[in-house]
C-alpha atoms as a PDB file:
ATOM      1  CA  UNK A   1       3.278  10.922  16.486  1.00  0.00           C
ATOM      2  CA  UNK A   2       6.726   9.334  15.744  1.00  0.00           C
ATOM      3  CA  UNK A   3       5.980   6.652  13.123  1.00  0.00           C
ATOM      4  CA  UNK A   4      10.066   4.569  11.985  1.00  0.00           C
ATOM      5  CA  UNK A   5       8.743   4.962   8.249  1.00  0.00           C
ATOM      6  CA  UNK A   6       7.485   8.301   6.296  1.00  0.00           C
ATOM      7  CA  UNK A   7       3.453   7.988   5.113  1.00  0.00           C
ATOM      8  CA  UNK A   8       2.276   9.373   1.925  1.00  0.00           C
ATOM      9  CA  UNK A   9      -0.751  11.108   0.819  1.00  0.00           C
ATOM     10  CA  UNK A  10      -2.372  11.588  -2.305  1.00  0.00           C
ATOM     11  CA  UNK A  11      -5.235  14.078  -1.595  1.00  0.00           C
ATOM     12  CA  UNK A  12      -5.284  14.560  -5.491  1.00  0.00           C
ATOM     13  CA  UNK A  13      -4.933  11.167  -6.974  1.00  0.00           C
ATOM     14  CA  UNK A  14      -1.799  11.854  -8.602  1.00  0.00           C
ATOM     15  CA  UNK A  15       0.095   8.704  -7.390  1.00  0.00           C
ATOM     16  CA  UNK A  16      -2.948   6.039  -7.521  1.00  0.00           C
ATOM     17  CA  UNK A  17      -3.593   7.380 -11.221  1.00  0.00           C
ATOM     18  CA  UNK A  18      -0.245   7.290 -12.478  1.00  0.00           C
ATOM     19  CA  UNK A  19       0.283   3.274 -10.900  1.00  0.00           C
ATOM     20  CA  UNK A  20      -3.527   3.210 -11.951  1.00  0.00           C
ATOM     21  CA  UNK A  21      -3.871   1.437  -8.636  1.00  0.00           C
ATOM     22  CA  UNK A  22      -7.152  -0.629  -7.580  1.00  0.00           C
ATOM     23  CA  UNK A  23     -10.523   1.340  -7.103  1.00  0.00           C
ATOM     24  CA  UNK A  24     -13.810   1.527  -6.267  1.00  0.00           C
ATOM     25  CA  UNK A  25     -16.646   4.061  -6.173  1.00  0.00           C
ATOM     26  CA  UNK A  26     -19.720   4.141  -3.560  1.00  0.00           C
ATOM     27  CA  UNK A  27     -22.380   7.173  -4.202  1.00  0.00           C
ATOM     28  CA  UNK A  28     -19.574   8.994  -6.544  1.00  0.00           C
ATOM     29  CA  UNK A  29     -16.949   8.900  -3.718  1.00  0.00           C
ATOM     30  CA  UNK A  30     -13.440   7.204  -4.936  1.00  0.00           C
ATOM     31  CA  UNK A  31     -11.807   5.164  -2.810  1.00  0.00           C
ATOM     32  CA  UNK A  32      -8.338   3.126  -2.985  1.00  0.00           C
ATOM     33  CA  UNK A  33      -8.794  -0.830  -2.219  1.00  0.00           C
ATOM     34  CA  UNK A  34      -6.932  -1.693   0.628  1.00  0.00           C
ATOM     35  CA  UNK A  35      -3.269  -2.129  -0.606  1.00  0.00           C
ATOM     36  CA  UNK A  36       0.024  -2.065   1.122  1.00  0.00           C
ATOM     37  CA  UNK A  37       3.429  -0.350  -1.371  1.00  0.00           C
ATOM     38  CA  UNK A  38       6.961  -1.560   0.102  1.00  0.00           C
ATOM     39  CA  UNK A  39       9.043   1.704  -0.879  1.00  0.00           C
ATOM     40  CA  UNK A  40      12.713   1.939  -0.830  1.00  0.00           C
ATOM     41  CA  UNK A  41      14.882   4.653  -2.238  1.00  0.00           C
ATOM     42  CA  UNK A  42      11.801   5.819  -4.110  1.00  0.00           C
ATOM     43  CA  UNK A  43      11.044   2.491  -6.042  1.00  0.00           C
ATOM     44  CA  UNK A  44       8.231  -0.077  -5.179  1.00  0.00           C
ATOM     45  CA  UNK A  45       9.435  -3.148  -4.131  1.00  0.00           C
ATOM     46  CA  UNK A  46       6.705  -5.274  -3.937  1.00  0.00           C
ATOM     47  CA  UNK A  47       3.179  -4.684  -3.680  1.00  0.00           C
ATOM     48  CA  UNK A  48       0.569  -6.576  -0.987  1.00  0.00           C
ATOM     49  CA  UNK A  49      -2.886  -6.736  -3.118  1.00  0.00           C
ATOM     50  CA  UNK A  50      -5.282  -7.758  -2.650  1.00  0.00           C
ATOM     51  CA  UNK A  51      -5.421  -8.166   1.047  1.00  0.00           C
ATOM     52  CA  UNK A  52      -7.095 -11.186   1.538  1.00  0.00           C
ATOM     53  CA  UNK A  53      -7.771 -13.123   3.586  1.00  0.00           C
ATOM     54  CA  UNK A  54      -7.418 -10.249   6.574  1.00  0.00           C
ATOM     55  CA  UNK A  55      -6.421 -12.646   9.232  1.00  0.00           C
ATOM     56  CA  UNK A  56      -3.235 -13.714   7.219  1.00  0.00           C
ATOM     57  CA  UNK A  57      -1.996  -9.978   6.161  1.00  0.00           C
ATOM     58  CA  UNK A  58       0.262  -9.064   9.169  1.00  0.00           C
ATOM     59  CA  UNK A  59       1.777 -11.630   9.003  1.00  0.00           C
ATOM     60  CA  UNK A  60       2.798 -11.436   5.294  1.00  0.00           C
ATOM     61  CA  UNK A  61       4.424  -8.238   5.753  1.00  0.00           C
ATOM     62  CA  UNK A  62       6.608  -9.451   8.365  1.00  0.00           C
ATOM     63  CA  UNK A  63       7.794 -12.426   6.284  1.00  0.00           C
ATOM     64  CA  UNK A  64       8.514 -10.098   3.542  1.00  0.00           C
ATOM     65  CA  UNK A  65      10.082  -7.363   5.686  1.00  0.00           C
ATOM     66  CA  UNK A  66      12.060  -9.953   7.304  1.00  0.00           C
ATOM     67  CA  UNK A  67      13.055 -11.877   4.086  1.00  0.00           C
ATOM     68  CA  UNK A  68      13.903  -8.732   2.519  1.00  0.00           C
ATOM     69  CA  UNK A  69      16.173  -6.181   5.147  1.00  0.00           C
ATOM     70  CA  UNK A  70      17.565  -3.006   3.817  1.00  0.00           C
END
């Protein structure tokens, strides 16, 4: 799969406990809350959280990726 941006993954919670980012625990499972990290050149440049409402998100990021080109 070709995605135009690179994806991260923290299979070990180092990232989302550094930023202590936003979560929540069902049956003593952790799980992020739904978030979105604009990353450029290795610095955050804004952060979508919380999502809400659902409807509106996609939208949001394209008014901020458009308001904001590299």
């Amino acid at each position: 799969m070709h995605l135009p941006f690179e994806m991260l993954s923290d299979a070990e919670w180092n990232l989302a406990n550094e930023l202590d980012l936003p979560m929540f625990t069902i049956e003593e499972d952790d799980y992020l809350k739904r978030l979105t990290l604009m990353i450029s050149d290795g610095r955050i440049e804004h952060v979508f959280y919380p999502i809400f409402p659902p409807d509106e998100y996609a939208n949001e990021v394209l008014e901020w990726v458009t308001d904001n080109p590299r």
